[in-house]
Protein backbone atom coordinates (compact mmCIF):
# COMPACT_ATOMS: atom_id res chain seq x y z
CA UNK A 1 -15.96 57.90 62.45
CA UNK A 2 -14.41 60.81 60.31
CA UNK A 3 -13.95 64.88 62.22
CA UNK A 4 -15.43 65.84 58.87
CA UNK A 5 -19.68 65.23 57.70
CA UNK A 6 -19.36 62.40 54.69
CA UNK A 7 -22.66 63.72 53.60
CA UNK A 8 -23.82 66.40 51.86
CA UNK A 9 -27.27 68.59 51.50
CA UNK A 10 -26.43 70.16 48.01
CA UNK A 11 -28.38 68.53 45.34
CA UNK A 12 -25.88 67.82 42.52
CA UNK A 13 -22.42 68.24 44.84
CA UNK A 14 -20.45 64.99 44.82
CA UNK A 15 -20.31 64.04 48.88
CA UNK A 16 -17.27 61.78 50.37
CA UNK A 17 -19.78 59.05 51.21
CA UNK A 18 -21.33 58.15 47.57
CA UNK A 19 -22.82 54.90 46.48
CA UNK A 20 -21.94 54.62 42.70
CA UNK A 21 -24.30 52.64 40.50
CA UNK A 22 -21.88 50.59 38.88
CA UNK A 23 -23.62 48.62 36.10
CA UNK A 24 -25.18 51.88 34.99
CA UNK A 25 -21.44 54.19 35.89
CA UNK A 26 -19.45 50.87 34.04
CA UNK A 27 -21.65 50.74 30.67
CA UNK A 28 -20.85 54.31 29.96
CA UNK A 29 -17.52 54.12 30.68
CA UNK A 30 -16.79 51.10 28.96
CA UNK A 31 -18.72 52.31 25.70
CA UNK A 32 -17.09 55.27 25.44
CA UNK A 33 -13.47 53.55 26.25
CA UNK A 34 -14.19 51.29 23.15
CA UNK A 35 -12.16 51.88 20.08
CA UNK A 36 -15.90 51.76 17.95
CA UNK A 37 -18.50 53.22 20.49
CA UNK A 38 -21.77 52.01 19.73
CA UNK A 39 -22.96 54.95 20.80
CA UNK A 40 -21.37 58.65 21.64
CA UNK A 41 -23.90 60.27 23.70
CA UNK A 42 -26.48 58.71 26.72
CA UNK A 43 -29.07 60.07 28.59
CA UNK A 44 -29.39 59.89 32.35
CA UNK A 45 -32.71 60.16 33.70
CA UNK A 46 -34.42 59.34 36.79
CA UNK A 47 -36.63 61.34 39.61
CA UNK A 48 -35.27 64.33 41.29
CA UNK A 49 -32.77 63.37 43.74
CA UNK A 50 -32.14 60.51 42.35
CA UNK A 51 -28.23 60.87 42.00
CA UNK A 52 -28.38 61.99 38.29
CA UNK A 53 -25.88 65.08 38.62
CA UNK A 54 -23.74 63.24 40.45
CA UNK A 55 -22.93 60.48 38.46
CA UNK A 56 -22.74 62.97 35.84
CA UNK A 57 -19.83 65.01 37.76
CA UNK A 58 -18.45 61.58 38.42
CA UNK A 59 -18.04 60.42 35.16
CA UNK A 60 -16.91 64.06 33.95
CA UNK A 61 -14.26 64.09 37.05
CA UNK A 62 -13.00 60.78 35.58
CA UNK A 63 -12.63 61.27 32.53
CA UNK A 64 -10.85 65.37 33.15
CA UNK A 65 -8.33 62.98 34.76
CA UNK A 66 -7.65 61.00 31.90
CA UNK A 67 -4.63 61.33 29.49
CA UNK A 68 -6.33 62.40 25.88
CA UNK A 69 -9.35 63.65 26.97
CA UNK A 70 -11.12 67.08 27.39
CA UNK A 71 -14.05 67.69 29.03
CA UNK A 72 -16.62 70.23 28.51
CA UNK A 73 -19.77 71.52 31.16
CA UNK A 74 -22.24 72.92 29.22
CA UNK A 75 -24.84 75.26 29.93
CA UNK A 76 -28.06 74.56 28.77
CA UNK A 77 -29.36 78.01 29.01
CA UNK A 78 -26.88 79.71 26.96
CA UNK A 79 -26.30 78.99 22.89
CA UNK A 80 -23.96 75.95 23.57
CA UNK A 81 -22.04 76.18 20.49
CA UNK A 82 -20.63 79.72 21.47
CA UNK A 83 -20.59 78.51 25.25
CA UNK A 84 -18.68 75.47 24.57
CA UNK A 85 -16.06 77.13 21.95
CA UNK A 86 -14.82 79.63 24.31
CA UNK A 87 -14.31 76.69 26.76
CA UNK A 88 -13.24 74.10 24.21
CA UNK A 89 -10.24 77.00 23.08
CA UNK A 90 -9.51 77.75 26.97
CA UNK A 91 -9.31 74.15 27.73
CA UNK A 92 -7.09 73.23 24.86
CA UNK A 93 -4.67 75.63 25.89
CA UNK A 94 -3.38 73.61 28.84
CA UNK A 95 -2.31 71.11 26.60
CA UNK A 96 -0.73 74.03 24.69
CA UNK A 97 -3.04 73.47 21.99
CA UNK A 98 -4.55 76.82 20.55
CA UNK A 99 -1.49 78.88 21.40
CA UNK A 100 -1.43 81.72 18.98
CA UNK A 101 -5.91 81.51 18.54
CA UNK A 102 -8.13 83.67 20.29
CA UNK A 103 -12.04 84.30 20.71
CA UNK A 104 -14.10 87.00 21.00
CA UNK A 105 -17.79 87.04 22.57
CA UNK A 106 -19.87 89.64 22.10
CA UNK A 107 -23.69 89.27 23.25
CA UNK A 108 -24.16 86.54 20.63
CA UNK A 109 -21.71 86.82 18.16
CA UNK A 110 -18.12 85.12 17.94
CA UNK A 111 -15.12 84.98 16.42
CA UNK A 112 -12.25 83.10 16.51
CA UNK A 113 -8.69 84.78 15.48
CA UNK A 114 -6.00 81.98 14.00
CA UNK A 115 -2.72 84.09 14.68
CA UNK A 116 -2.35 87.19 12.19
CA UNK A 117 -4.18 85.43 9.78
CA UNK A 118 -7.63 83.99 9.59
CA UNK A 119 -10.90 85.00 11.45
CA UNK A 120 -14.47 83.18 11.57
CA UNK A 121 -17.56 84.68 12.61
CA UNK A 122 -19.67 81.87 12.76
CA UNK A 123 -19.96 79.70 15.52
CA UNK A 124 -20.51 76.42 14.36
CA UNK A 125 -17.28 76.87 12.02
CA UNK A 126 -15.36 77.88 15.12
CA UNK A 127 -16.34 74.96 17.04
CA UNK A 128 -16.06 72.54 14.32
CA UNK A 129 -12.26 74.02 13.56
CA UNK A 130 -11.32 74.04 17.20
CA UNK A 131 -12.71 70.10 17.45
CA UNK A 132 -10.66 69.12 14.72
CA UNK A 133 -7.39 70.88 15.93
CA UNK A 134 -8.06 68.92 19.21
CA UNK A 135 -9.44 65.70 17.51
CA UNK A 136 -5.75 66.21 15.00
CA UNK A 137 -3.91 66.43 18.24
CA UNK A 138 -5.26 62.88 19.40
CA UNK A 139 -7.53 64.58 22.02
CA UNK A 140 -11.25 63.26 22.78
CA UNK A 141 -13.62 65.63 23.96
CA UNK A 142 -16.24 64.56 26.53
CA UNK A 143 -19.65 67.31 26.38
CA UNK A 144 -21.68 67.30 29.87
CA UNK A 145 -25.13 68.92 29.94
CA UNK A 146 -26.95 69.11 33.11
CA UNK A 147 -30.74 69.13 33.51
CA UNK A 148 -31.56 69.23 30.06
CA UNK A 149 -35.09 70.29 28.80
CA UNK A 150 -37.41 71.14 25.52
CA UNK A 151 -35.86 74.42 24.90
CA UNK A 152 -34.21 76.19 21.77
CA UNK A 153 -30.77 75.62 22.93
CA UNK A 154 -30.53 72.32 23.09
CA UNK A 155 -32.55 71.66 19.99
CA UNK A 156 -30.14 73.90 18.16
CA UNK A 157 -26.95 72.11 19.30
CA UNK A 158 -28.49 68.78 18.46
CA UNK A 159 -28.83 69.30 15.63
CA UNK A 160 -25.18 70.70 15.25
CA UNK A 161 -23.67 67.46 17.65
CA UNK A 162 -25.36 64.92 15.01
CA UNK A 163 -23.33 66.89 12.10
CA UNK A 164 -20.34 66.29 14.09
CA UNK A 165 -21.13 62.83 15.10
CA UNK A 166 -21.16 62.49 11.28
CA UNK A 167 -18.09 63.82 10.39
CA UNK A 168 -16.83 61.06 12.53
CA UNK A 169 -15.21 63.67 15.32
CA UNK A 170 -14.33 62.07 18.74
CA UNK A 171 -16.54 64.31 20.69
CA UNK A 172 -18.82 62.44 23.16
CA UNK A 173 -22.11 64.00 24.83
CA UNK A 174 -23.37 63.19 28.51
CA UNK A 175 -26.71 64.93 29.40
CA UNK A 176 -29.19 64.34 32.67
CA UNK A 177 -32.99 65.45 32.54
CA UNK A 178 -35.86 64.33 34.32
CA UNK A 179 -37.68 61.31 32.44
CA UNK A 180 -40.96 64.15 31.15
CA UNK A 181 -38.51 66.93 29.95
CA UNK A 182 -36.59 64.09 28.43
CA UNK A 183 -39.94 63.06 26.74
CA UNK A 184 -40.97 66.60 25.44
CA UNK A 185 -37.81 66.87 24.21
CA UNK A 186 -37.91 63.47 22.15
CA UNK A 187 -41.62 64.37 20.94
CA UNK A 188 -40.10 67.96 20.01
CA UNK A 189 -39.09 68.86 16.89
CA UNK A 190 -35.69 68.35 17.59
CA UNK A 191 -32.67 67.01 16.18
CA UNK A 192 -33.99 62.71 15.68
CA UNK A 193 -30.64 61.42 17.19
CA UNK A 194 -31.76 62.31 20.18
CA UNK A 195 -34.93 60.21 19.92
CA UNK A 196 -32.27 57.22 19.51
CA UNK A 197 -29.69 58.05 22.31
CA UNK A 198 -29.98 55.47 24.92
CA UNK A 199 -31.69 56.47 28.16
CA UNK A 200 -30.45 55.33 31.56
CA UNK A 201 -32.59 55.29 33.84
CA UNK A 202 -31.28 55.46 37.91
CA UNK A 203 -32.68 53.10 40.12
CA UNK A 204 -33.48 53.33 43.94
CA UNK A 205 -29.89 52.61 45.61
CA UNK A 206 -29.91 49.08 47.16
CA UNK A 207 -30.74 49.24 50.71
CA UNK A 208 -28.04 46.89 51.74
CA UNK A 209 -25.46 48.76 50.45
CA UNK A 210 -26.92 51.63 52.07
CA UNK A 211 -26.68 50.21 55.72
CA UNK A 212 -23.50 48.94 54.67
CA UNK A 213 -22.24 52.31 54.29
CA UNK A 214 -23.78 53.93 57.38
CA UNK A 215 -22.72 51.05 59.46
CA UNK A 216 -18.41 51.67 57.79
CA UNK A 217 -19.49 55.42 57.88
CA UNK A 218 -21.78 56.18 61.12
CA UNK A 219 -19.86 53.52 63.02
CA UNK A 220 -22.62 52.30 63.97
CA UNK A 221 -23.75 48.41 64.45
CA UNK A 222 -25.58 46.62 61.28
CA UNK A 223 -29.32 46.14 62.58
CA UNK A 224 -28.84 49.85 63.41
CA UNK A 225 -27.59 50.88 60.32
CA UNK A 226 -30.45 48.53 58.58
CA UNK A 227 -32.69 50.35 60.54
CA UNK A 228 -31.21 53.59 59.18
CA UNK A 229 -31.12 52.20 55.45
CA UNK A 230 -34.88 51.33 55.67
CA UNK A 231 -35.97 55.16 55.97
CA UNK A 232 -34.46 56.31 52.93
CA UNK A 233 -35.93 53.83 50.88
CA UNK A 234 -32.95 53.62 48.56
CA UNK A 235 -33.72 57.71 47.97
CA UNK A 236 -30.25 58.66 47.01
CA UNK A 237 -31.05 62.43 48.25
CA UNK A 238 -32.52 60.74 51.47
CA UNK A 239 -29.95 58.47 51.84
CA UNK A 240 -27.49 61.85 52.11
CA UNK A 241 -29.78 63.16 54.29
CA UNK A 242 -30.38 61.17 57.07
CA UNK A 243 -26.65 60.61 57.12
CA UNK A 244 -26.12 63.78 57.46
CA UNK A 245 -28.03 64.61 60.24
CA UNK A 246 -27.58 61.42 62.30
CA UNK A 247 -23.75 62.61 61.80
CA UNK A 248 -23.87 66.15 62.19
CA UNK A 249 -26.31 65.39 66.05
CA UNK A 250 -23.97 63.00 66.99
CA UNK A 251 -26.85 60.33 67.17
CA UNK A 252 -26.60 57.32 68.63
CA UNK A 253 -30.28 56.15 67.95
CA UNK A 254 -33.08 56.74 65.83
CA UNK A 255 -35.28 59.24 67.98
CA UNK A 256 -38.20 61.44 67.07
CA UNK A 257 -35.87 64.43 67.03
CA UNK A 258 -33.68 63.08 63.96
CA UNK A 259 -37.51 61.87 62.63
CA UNK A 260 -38.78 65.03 63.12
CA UNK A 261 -35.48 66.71 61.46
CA UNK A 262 -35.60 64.75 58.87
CA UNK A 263 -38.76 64.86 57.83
CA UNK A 264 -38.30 68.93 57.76
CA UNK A 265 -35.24 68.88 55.73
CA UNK A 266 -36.78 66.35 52.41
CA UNK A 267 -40.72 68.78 53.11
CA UNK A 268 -38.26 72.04 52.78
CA UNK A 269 -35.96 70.86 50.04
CA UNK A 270 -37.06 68.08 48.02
CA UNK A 271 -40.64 66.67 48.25
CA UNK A 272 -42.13 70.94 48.24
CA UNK A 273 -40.92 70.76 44.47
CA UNK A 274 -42.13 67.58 44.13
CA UNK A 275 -45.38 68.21 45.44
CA UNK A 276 -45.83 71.16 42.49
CA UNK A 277 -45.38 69.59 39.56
CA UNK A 278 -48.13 67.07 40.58
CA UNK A 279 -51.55 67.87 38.82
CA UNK A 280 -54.50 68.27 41.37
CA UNK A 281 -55.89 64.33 40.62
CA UNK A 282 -53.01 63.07 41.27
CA UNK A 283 -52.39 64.99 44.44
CA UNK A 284 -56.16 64.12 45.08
CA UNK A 285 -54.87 60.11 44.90
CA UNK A 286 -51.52 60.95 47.40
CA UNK A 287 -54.02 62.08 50.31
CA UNK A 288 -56.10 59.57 49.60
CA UNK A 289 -53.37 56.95 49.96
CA UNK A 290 -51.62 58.69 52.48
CA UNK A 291 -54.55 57.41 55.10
CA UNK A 292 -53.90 53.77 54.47
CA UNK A 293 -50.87 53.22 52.38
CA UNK A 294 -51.35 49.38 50.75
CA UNK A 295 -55.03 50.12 50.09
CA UNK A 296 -56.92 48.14 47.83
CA UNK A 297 -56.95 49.78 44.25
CA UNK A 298 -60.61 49.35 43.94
CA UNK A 299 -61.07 50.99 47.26
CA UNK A 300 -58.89 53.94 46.40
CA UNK A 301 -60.73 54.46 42.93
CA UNK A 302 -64.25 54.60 44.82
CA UNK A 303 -62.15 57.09 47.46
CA UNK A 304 -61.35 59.38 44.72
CA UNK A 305 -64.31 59.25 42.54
CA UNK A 306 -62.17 57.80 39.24
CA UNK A 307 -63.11 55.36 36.85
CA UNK A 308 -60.85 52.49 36.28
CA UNK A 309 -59.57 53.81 33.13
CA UNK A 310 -58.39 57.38 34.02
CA UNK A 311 -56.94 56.19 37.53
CA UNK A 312 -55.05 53.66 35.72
CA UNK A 313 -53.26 56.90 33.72
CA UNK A 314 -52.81 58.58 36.95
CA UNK A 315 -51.46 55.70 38.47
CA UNK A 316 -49.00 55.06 36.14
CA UNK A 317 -48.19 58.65 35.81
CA UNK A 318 -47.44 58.72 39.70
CA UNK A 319 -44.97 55.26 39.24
CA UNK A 320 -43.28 56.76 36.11
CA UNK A 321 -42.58 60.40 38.74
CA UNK A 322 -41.21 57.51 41.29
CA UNK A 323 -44.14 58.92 43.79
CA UNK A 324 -45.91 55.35 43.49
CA UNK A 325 -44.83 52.05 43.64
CA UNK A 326 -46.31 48.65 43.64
CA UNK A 327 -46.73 46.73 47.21
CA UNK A 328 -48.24 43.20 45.52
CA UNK A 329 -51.01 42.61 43.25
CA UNK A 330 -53.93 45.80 42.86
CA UNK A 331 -52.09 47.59 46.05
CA UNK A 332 -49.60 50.99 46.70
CA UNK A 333 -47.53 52.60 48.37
CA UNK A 334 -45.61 55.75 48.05
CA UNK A 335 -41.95 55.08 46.85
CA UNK A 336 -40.64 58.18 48.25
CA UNK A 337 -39.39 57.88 52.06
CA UNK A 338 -42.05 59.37 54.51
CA UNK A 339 -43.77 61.05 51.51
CA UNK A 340 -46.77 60.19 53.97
CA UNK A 341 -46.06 62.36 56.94
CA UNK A 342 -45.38 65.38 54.39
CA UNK A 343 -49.08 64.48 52.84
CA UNK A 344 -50.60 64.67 56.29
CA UNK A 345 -48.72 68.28 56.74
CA UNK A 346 -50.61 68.93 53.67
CA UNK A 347 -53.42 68.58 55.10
CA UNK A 348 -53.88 71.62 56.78
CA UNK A 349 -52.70 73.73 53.93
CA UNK A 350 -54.78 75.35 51.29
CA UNK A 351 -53.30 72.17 48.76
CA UNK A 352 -55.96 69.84 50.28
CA UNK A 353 -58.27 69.07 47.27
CA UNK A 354 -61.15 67.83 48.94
CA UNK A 355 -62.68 67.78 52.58
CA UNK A 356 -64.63 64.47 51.77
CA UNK A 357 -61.57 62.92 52.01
């Protein structure tokens, strides 16, 4: 075992101990290696805590590594074509590219001085000349976006990306969202590429590799480390979790304590979030599943008073939010690790929809 924790609690930070999706991590990679990329930009979605900003960093660490390449971090919340000129013109200049050009940001206005001569004022010119300087100097420029969502920034540099895109310019975009902000972004008015940039979707982790990792990791025996892989439910920010506190108390065994620790840190840091951006049926069918997980389906409709029809939305609302999952034929169960105990905390709270239940 390792002086220093593998893990980490940070949502997004890239910990020692990482289990990379490789068929999803390899497909990107080896589309945008490809001397005709099918595609230039993907989409990674998935549930929160799902791994999406890490294999995001991943990819970006990667490829900043790379002879040829250039990669941007954009902010979503700022007007991206300003934010990513200034760091398109600051990167460039460690490959002495840019020497004698300069930017200036004011508020919301730019401009970019060529040497003594030339100056442009408007944004998208500046990044398009600063692309093709790079793009001239055999450079590829790799665009990450993290957390993306329906707002006026991204639509606007859509928009602008799918001019570049076709003005054949090696510039490649990477953005993460959650799968509905994905979706009211599609259904937006906004630029149609993105309605046609492929979406990949993160699975749960395999629990096998899981346990094979905490066993190397933990140094801990297999059936234990099994044991250990079973709680997260292939949860990638559970799965950082529990190793982190079963290194950090020096367990040697699954005990209430590291339960009851556990259990805290996803209620205080993950599944609270969760929880609110659940409407009040659906929160209505958690508790009612949280008493006897595997119910019946008809049994849960006649708990919570639906009809088969609007339960069936809610139900497949709940899967699509990774809350739900299927346990067989007309039965569920909640996908997220010991989502149960937090809905019995919630109980007691002024969340609990109805006292019938």
């Amino acid at each position: 075992m390792v002086n220093e924790n593998p893990f980490s609690l940070m949502f997004g930070k890239t910990p020692h101990s990482i289990i990379r999706r490789e068929t999803q991590y390899q497909s990107i990679v080896e589309t945008f290696d490809s001397e005709n990329p099918v595609t230039y930009a993907y989409m990674i979605t998935g549930i929160r805590g799902s791994g999406k900003t890490v294999m995001l960093r991943e990819l970006a660490n990667e490829y900043a590594q790379r002879k040829g390449w250039i990669v941007l971090d954009g902010n979503s919340q700022n007007d991206l074509v300003i934010d990513l000129s200034s760091k398109l013109l600051y990167e460039g200049k460690k490959f002495k590219l840019f020497l004698d050009w300069s930017i200036t940001v004011n508020a919301q206005f730019l401009s970019l001085q060529i040497g003594r001569g030339e100056q442009i004022t408007n944004a998208e010119i500046v990044f398009e000349r600063l692309l093709k300087k790079a793009a001239d100097s055999g450079k590829r420029i790799l665009i990450t976006i993290d957390e993306i969502s329906s707002n006026p920034q991204i639509k606007k540099f859509a928009n602008f990306y799918q001019s570049m895109i076709g003005k054949n310019y090696p510039v490649f975009l990477l953005m993460t969202g959650l799968k509905n902000n994905i979706r009211a972004l599609v259904n937006s008015d906004a630029s149609s590429f993105l309605s046609r940039t492929p979406k990949i979707e993160l699975p749960p982790l395999s629990e096998l590799e899981i346990a094979r990792e905490y066993e190397k990791t933990l140094a801990v025996s297999f059936p234990l480390a099994a044991s250990l892989a079973r709680l997260t439910k292939g949860y990638a920010f559970a799965y950082q979790v529990l190793g982190y506190l079963f290194f950090s108390m020096k367990a040697t065994e699954i005990t209430d304590d590291l339960l009851k620790k556990y259990d805290k840190y996803l209620q205080n840091n993950g599944y609270g979030v969760v929880w609110r951006e659940l409407t009040n049926q659906e929160k209505k069918i958690c508790f009612a599943l949280a008493e006897n997980q595997g119910t019946e389906t008809k049994e849960l409709m006649a708990k919570v008073g639906m009809r088969t029809n609007n339960f069936q939305n809610y139900r497949a609302s709940l899967i699509e939010k990774g809350i739900l999952m299927s346990a067989g034929y007309g039965k569920l169960v909640f996908a997220l690790p010991r989502f149960d105990k937090y809905i019995e905390a919630m109980r007691f709270t002024s969340e609990y929809p109805n006292p019938e239940f």
